[in-house]
N, C-alpha and C. Protein backbone atom coordinates (compact mmCIF):
# COMPACT_ATOMS: atom_id res chain seq x y z
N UNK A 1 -7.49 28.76 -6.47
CA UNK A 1 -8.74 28.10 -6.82
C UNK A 1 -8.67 26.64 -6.39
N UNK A 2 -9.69 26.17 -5.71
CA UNK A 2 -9.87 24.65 -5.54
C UNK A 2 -9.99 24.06 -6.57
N UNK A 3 -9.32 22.62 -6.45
CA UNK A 3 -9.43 21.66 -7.30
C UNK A 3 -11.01 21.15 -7.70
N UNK A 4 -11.07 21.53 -9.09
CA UNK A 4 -12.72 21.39 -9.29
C UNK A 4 -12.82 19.84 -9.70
N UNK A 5 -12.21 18.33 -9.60
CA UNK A 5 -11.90 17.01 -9.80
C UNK A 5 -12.69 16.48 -8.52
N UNK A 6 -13.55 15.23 -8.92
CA UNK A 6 -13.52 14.46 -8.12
C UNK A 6 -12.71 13.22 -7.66
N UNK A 7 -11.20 12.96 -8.98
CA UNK A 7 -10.36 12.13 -8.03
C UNK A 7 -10.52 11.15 -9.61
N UNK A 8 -9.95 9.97 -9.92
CA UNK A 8 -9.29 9.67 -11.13
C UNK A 8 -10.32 8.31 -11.14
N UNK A 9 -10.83 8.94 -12.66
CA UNK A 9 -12.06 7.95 -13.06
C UNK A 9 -11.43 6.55 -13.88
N UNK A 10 -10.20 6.98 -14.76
CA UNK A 10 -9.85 5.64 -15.30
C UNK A 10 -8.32 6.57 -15.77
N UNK A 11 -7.34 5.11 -15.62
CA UNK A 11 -5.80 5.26 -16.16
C UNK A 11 -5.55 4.17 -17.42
N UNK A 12 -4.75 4.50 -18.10
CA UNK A 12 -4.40 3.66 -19.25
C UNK A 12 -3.03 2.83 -19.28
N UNK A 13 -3.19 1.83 -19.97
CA UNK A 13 -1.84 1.54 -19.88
C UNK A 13 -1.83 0.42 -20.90
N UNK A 14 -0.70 0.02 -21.66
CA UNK A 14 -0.32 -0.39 -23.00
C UNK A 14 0.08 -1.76 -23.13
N UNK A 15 -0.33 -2.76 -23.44
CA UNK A 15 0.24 -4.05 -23.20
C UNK A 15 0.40 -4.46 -24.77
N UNK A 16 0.81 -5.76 -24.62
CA UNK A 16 1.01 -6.57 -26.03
C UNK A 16 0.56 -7.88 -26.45
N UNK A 17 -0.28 -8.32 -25.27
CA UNK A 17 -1.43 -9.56 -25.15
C UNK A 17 -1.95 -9.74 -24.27
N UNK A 18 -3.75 -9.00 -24.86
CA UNK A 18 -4.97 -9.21 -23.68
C UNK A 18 -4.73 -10.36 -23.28
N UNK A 19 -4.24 -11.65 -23.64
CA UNK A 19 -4.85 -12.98 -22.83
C UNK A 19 -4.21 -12.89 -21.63
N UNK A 20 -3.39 -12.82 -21.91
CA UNK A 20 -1.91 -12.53 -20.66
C UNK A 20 -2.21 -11.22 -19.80
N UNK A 21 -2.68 -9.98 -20.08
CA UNK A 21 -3.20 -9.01 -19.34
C UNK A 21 -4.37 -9.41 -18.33
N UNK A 22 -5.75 -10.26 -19.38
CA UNK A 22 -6.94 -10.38 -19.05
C UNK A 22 -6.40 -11.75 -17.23
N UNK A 23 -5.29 -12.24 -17.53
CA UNK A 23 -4.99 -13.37 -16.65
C UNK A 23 -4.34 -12.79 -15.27
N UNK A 24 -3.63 -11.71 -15.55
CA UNK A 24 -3.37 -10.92 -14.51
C UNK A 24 -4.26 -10.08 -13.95
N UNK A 25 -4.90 -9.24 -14.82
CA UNK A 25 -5.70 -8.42 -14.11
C UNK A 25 -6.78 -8.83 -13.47
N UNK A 26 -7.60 -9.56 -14.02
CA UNK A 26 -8.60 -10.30 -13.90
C UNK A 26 -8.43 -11.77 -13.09
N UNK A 27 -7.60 -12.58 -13.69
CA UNK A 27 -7.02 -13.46 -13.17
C UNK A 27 -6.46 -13.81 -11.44
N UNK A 28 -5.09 -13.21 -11.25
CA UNK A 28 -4.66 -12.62 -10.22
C UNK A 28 -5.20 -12.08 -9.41
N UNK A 29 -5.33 -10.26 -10.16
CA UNK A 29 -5.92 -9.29 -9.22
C UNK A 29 -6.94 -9.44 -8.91
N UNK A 30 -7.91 -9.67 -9.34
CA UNK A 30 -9.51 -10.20 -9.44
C UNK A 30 -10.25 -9.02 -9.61
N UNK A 31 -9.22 -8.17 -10.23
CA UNK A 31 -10.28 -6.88 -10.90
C UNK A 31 -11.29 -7.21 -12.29
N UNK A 32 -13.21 -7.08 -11.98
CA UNK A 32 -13.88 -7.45 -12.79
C UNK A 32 -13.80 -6.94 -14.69
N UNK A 33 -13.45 -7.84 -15.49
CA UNK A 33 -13.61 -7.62 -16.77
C UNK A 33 -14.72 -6.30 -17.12
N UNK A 34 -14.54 -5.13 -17.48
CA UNK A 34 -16.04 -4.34 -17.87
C UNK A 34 -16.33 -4.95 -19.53
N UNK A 35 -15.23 -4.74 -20.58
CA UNK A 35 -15.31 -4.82 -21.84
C UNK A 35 -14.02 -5.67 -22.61
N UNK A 36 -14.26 -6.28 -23.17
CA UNK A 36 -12.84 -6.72 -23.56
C UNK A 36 -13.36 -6.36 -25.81
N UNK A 37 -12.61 -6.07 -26.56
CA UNK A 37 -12.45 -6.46 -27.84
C UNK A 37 -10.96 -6.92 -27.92
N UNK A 38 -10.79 -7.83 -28.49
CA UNK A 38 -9.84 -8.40 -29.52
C UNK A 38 -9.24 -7.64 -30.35
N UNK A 39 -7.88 -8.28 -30.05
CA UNK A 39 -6.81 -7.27 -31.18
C UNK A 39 -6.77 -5.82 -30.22
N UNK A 40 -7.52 -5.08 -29.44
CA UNK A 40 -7.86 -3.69 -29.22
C UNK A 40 -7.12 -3.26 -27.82
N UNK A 41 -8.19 -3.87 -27.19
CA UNK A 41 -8.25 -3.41 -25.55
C UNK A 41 -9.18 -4.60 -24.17
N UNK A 42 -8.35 -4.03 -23.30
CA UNK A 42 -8.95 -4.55 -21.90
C UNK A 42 -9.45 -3.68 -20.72
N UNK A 43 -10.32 -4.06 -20.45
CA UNK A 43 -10.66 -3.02 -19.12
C UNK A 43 -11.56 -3.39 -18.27
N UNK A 44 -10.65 -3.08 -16.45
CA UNK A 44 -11.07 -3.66 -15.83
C UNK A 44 -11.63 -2.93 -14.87
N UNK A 45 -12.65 -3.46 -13.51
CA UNK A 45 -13.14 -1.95 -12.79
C UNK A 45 -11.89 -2.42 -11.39
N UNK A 46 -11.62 -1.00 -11.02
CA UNK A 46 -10.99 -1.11 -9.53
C UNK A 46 -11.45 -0.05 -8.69
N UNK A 47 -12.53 -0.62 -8.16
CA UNK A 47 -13.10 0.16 -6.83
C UNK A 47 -13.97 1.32 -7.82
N UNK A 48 -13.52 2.37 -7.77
CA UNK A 48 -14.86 3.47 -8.55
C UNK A 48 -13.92 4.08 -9.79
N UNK A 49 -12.71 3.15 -10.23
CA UNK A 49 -11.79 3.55 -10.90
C UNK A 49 -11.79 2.52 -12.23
N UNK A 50 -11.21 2.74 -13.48
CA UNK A 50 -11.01 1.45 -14.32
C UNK A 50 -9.92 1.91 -15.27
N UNK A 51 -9.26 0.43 -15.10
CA UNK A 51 -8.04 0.55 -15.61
C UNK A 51 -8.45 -0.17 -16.97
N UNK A 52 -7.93 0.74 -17.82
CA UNK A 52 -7.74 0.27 -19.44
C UNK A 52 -6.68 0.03 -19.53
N UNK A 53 -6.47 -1.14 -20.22
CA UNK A 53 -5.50 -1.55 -21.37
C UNK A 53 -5.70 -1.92 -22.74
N UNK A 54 -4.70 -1.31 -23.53
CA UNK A 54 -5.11 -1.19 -25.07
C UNK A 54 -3.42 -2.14 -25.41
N UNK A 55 -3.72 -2.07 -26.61
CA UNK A 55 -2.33 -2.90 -27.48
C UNK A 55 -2.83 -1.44 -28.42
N UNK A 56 -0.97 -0.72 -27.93
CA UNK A 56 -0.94 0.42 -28.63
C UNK A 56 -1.18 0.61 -29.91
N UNK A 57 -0.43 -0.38 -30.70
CA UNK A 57 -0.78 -0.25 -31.87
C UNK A 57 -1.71 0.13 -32.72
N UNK A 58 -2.81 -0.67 -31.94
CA UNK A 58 -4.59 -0.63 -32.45
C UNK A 58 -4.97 0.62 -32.18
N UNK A 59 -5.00 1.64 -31.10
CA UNK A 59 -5.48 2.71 -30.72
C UNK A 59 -4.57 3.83 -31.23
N UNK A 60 -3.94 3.67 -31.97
CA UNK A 60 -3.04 4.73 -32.97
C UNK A 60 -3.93 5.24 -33.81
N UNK A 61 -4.75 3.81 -34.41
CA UNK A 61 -5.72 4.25 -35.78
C UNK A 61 -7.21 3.63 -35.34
N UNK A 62 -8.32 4.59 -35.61
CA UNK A 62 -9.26 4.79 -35.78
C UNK A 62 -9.85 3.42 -35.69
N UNK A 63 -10.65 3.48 -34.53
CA UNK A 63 -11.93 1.89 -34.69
C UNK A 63 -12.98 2.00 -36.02
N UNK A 64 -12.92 1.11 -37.32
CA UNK A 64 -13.52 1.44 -38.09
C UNK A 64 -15.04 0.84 -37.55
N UNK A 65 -15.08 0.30 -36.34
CA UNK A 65 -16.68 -0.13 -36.05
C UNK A 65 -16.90 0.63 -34.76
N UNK A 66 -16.22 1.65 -34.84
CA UNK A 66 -16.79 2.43 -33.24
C UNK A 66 -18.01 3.86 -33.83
N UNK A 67 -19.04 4.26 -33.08
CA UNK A 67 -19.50 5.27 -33.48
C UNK A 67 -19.12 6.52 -32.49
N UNK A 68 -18.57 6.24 -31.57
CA UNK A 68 -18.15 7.67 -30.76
C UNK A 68 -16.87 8.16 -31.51
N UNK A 69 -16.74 9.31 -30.85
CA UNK A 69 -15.26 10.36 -31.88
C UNK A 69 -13.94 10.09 -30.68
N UNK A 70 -13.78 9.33 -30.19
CA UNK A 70 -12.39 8.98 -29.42
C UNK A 70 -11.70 9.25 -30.46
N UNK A 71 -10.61 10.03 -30.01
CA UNK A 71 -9.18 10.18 -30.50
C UNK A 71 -8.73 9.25 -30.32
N UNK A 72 -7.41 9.01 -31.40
CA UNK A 72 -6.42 7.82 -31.31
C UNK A 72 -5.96 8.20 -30.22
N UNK A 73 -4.98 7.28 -29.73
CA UNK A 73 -4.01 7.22 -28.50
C UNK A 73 -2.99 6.19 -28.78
N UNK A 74 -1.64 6.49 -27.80
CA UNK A 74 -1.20 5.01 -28.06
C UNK A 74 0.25 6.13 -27.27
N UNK A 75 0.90 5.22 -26.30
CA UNK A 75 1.95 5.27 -26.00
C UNK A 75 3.32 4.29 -26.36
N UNK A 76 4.32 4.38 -25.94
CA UNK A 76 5.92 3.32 -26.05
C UNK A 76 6.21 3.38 -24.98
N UNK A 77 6.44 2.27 -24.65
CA UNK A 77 7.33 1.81 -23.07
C UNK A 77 6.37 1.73 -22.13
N UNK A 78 6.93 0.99 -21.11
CA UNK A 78 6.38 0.65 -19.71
C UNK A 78 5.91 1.50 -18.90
N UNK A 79 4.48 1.72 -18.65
CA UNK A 79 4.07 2.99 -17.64
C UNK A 79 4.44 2.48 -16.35
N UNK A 80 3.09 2.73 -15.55
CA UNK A 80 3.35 2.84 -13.91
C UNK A 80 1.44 2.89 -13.29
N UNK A 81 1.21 2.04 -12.67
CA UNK A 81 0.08 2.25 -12.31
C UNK A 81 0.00 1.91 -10.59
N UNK A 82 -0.59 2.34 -9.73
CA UNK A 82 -0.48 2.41 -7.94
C UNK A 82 -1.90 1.71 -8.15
N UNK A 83 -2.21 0.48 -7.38
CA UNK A 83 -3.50 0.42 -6.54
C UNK A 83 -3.48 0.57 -5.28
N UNK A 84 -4.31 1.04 -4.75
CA UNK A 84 -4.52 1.50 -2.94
C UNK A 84 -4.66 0.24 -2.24
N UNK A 85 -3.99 0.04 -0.98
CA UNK A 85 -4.00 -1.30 -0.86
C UNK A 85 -3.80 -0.88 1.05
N UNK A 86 -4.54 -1.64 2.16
CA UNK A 86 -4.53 -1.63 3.30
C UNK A 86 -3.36 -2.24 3.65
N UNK A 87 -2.37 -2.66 5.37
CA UNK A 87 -1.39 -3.09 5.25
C UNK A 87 -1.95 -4.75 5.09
N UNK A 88 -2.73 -5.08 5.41
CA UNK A 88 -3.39 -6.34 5.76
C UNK A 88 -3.17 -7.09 3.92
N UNK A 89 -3.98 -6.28 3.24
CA UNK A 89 -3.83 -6.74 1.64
C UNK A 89 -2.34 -6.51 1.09
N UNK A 90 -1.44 -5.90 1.67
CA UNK A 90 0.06 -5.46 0.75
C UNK A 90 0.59 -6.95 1.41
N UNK A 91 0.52 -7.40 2.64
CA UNK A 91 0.73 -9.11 3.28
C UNK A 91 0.24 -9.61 2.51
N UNK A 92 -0.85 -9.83 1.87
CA UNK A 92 -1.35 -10.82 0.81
C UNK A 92 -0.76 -10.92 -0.28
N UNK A 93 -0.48 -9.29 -0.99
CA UNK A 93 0.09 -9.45 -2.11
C UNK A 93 1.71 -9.62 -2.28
N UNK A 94 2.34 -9.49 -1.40
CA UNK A 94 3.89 -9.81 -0.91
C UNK A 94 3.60 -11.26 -1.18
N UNK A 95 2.81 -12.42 -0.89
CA UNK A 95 2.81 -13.41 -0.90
C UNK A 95 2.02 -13.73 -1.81
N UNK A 96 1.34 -13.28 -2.66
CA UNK A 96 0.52 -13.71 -3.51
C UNK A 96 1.07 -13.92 -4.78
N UNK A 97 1.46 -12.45 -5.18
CA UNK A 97 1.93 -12.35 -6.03
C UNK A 97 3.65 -13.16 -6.61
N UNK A 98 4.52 -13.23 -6.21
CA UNK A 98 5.44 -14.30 -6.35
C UNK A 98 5.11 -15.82 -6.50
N UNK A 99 3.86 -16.21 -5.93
CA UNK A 99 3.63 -17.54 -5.92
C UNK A 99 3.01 -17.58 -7.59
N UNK A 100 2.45 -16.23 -7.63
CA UNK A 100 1.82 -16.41 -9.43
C UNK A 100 2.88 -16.03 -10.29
N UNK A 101 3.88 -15.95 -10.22
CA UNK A 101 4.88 -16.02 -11.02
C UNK A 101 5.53 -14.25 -11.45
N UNK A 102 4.93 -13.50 -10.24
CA UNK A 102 5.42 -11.74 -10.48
C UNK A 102 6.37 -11.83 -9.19
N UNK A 103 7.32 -11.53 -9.62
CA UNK A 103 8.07 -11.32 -8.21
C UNK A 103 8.07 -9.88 -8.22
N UNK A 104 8.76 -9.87 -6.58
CA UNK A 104 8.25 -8.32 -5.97
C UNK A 104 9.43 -7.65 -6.34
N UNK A 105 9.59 -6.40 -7.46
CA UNK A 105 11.02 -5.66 -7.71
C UNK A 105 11.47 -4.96 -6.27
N UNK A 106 10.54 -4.69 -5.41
CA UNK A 106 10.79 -3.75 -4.14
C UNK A 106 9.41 -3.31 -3.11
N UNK A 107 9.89 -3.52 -2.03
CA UNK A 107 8.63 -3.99 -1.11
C UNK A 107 9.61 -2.96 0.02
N UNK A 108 9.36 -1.38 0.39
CA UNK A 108 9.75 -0.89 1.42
C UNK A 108 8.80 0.23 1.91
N UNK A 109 9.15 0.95 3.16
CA UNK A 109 8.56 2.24 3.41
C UNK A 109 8.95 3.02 3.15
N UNK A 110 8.33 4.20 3.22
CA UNK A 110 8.54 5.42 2.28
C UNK A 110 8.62 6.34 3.46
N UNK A 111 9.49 7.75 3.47
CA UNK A 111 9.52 8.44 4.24
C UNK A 111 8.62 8.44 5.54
N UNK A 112 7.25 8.93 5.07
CA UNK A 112 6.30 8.73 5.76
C UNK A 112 5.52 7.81 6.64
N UNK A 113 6.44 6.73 6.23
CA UNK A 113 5.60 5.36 7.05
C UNK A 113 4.73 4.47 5.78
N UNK A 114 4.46 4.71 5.19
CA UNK A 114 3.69 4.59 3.80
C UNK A 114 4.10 2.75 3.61
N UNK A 115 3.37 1.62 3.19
CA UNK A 115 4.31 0.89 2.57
C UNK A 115 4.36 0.73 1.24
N UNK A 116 4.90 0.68 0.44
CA UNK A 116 4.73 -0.23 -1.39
C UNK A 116 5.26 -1.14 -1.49
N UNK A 117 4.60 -2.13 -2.75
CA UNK A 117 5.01 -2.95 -3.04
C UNK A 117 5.36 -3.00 -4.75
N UNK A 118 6.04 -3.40 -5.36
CA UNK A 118 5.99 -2.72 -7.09
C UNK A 118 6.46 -4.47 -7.36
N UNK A 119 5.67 -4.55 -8.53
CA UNK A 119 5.94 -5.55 -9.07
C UNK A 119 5.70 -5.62 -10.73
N UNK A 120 6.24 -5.98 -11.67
CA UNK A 120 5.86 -5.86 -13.14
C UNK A 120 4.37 -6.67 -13.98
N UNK A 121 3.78 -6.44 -14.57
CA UNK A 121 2.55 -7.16 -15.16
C UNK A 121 3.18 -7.48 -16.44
N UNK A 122 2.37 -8.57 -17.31
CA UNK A 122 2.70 -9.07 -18.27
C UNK A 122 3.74 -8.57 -19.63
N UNK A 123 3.27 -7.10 -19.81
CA UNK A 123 3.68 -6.20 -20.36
C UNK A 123 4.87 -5.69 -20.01
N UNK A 124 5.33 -5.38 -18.85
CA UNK A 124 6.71 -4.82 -18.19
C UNK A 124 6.05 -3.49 -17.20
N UNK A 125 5.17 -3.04 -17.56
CA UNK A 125 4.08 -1.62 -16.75
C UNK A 125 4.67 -2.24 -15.00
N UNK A 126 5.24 -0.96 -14.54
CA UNK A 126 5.32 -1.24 -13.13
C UNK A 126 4.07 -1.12 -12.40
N UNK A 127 4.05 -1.71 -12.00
CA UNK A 127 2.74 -2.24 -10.79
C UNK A 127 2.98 -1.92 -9.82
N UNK A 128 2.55 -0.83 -8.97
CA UNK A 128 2.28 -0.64 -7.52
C UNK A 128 1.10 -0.91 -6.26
N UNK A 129 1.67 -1.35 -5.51
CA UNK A 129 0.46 -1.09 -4.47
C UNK A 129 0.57 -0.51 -2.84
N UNK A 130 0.42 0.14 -2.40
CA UNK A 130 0.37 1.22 -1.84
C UNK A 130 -0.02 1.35 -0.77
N UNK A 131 -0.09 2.11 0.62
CA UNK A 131 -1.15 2.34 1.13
C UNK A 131 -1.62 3.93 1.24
N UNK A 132 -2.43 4.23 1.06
CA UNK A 132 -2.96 5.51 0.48
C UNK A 132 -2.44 6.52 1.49
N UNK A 133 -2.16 6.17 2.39
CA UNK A 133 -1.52 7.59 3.40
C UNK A 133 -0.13 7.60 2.82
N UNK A 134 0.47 7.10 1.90
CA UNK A 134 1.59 7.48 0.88
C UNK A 134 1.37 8.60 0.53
N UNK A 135 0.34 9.15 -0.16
CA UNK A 135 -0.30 10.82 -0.38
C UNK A 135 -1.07 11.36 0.75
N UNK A 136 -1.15 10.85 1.48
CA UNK A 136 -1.99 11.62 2.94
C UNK A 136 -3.72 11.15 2.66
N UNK A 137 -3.80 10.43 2.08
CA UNK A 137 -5.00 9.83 1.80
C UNK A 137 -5.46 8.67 3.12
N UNK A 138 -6.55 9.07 3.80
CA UNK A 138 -7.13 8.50 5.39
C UNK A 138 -6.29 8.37 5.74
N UNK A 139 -5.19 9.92 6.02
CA UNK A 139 -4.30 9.61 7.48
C UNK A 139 -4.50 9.93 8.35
């Protein structure tokens, strides 16, 4: 059976201070703010995708001012998130990013020719960026 998905609407990932998230993500990356609450969560848009970040803690237990039925959530430890990135932008961010104070843990090619770049966000969450023919994506 074919994959009945059109491809990944939003990923999560766990930090321990929006200001410091909101400065990277937003900041840095220049991915646009959609919603921010306090104490809660961050979330930002990337391309037709949006990355949430919550402070686990809060999303364990119940928003007593939310009216939708979201389940709690909440993970431990450092995830992993990939943005798709051309070779032209992974040059930018090789240099971008170190000058803002993320240095690059590893910047190589991948079997395929592929390049990445991984670097940590405020939180410790490994940060990738990619170029999408890493998965055969516009090769």
């Amino acid at each position: 059976m074919a994959a009945m998905l059109n491809g990944l609407l939003e990923a999560a990932l766990y930090v321990d201070d929006l200001d410091a998230t909101e400065a990277f993500y937003a900041g840095i990356l220049g991915l646009p703010v959609v919603v921010r609450k306090d104490g809660r969560h961050a979330f930002f848009r990337a391309g037709d995708s949006i990355v949430l970040t919550f402070i686990a803690e809060a999303t364990r237990e119940v928003d007593p001012t939310s009216t939708l039925p979201v389940p709690t959530h909440g993970a431990t430890g450092p995830g992993h998130l990939c943005f798709a990135a051309d070779a032209a932008q992974l040059d930018h961010w090789a240099r971008a990013l170190p000058e803002a104070g993320f240095p690059i843990e590893a910047d190589f090619q991948w079997p395929n020719g592929a390049r990445s770049i991984y670097v940590r966000d405020p939180a410790g969450n490994s940060i990738e960026f990619a170029e999408p023919k890493l998965w055969g994506v516009g090769a």
